[in-house]
Protein backbone atom coordinates (compact mmCIF):
# COMPACT_ATOMS: atom_id res chain seq x y z
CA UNK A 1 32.00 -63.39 -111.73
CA UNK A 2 32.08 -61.83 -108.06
CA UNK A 3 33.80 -59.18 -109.82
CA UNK A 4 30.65 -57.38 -111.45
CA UNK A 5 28.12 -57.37 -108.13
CA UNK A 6 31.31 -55.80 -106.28
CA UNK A 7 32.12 -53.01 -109.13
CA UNK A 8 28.21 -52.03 -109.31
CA UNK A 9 27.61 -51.77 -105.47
CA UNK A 10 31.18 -49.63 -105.37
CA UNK A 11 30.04 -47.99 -108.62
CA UNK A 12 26.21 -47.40 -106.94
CA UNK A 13 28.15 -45.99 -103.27
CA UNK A 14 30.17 -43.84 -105.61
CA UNK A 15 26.91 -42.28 -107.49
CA UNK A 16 25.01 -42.18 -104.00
CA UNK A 17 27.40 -40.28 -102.23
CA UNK A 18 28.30 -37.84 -104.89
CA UNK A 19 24.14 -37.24 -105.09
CA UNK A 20 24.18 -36.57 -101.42
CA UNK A 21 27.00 -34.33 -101.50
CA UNK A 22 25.25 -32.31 -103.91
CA UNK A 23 22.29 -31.68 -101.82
CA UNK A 24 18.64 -31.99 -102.42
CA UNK A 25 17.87 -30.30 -105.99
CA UNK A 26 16.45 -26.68 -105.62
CA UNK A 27 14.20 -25.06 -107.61
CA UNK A 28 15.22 -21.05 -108.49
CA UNK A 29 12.78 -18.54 -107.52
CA UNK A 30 12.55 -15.22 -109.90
CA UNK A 31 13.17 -12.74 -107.17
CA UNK A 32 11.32 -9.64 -107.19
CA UNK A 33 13.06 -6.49 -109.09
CA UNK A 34 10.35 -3.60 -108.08
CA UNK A 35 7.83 -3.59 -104.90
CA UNK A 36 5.69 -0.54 -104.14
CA UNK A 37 6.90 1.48 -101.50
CA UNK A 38 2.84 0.85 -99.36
CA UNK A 39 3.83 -2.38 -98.90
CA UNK A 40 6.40 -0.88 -95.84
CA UNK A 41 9.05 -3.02 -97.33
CA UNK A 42 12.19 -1.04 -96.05
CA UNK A 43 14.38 0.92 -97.85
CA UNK A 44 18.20 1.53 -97.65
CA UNK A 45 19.54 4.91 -97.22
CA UNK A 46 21.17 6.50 -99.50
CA UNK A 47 24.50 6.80 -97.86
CA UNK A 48 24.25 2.83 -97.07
CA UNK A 49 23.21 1.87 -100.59
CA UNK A 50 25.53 4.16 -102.01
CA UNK A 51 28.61 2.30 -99.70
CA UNK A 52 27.51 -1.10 -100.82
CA UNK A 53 27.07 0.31 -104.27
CA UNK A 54 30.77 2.19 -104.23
CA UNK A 55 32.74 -0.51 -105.96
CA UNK A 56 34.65 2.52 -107.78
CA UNK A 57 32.74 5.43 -106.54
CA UNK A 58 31.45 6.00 -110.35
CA UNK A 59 28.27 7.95 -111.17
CA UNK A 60 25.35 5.95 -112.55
CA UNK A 61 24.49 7.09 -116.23
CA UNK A 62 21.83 5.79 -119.03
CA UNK A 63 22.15 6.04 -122.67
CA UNK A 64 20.40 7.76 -124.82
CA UNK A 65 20.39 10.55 -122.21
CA UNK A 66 16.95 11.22 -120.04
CA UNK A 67 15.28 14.30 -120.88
CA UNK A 68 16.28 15.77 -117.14
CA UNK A 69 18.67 14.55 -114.45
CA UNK A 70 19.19 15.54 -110.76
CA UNK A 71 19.79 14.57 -107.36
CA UNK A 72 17.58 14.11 -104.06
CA UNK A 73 18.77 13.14 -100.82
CA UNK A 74 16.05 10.46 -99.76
CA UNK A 75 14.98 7.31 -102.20
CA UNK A 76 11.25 8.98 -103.03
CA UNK A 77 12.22 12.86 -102.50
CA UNK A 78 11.39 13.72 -105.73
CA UNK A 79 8.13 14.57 -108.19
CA UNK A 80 7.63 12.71 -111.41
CA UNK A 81 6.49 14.51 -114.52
CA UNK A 82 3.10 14.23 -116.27
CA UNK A 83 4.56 11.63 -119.72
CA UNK A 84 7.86 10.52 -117.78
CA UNK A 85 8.60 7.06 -115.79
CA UNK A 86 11.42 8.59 -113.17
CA UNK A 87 13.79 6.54 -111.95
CA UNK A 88 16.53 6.78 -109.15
CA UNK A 89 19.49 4.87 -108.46
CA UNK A 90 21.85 5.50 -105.20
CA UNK A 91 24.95 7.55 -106.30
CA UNK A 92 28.39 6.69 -104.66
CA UNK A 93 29.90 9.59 -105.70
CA UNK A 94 27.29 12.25 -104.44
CA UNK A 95 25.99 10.10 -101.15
CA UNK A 96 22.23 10.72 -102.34
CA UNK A 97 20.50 9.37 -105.43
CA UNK A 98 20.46 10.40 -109.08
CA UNK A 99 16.81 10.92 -110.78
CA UNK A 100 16.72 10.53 -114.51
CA UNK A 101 13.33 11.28 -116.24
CA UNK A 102 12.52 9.29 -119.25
CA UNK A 103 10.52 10.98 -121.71
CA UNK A 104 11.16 9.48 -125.12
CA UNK A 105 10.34 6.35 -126.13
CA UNK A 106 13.48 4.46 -126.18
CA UNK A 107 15.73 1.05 -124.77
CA UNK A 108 17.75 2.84 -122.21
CA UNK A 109 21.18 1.42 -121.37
CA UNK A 110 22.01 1.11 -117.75
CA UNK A 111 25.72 2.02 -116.62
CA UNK A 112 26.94 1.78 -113.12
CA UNK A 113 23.58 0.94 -111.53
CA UNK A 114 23.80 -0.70 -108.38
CA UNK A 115 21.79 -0.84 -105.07
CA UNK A 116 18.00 -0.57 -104.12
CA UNK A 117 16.69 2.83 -105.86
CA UNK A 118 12.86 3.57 -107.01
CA UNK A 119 11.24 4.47 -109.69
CA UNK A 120 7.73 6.29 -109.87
CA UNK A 121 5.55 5.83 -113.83
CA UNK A 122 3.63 9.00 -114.10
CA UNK A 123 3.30 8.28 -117.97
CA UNK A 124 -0.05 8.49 -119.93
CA UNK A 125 -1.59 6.38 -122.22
CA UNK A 126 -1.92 2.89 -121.98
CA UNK A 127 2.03 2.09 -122.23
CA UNK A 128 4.03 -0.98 -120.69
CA UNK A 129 7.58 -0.17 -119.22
CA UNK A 130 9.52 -3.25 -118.95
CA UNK A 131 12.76 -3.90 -116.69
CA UNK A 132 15.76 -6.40 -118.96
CA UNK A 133 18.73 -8.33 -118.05
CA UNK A 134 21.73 -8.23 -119.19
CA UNK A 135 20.35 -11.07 -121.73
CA UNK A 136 17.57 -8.50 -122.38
CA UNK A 137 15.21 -10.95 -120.82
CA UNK A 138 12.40 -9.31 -118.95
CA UNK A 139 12.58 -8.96 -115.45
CA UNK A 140 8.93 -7.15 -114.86
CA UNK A 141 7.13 -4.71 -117.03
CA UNK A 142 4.02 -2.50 -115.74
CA UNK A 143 1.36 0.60 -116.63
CA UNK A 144 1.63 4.09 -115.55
CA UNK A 145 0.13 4.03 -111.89
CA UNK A 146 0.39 7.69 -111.43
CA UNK A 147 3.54 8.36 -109.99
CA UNK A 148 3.33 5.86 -106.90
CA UNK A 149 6.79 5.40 -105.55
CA UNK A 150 8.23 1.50 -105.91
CA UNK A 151 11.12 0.67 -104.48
CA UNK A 152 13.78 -1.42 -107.42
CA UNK A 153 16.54 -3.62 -106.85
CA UNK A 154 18.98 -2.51 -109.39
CA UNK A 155 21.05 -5.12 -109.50
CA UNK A 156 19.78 -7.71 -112.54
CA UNK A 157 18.41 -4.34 -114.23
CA UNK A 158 20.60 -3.50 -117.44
CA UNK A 159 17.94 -2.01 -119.39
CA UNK A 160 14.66 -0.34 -119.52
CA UNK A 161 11.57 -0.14 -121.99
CA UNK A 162 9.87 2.86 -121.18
CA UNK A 163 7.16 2.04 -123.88
């Protein structure tokens, strides 16, 4: 009968220091995919982002294909369209980021996107652009703002909603 007492309390100092090796349980925060470039939160240069984003130096496309794409040496050098949310993404192979203006309504498909870019929503109307995951759950959607520059973490992004 000593037997049981003994097997709990080794049974018990088992379970409490397995708990403790775990640590205390966290919650997850959502972290934040786009921030507007006012709020001075700091930026990566595009030679930087495109290093940390040069995992096989390969050029960052979308599918279906934006209605123009080009390249601008700073994260905001570049003018958005009346009707187009503009988005740019650090390109390893170039050293300067790659601009691709979405027109159409559409999903776009995100390949090769990696880094901190921007994006600027100079679209009219009263649409909602929404960033997915690779799960296509929604990361953040918002409303044309008039082309104000935000600054996006590319990263979880596999997909955009420009409508």
């Amino acid at each position: 009968m000593h037997t049981k007492p003994r097997a709990l309390v080794l049974i018990g100092a088992v379970v409490a220091s397995v708990l403790a090796l775990a640590g205390p349980a966290t919650a997850q925060t959502k972290t934040s995919v786009r921030e507007p470039a006012s709020r001075g939160v700091a930026a990566l240069p595009a030679s930087t982002a495109a290093k940390q984003a040069s995992l096989l130096a390969v050029s960052p496309t979308i599918t279906p294909a934006a209605r123009r794409v080009r390249h601008v040496s700073t994260i905001g050098g570049y003018d958005c369209p009346s009707g187009n949310l503009c988005v740019a993404v650090p390109d390893p192979t170039t050293s300067d980021y790659k601009v691709f203006d979405l027109f159409a309504c559409n999903l776009y498909s995100l390949h090769n996107w990696h880094g901190t870019g921007s994006d600027r929503d100079n679209q009219t109307g009263n649409v909602v652009s929404t960033y997915y995951d690779q799960n296509h759950v929604g990361l953040t959607s918002f409303t044309p703002n008039g082309g104000e520059l935000f600054y996006v973490n590319w990263e979880p992004v596999w997909y955009i909603r420009n409508c």
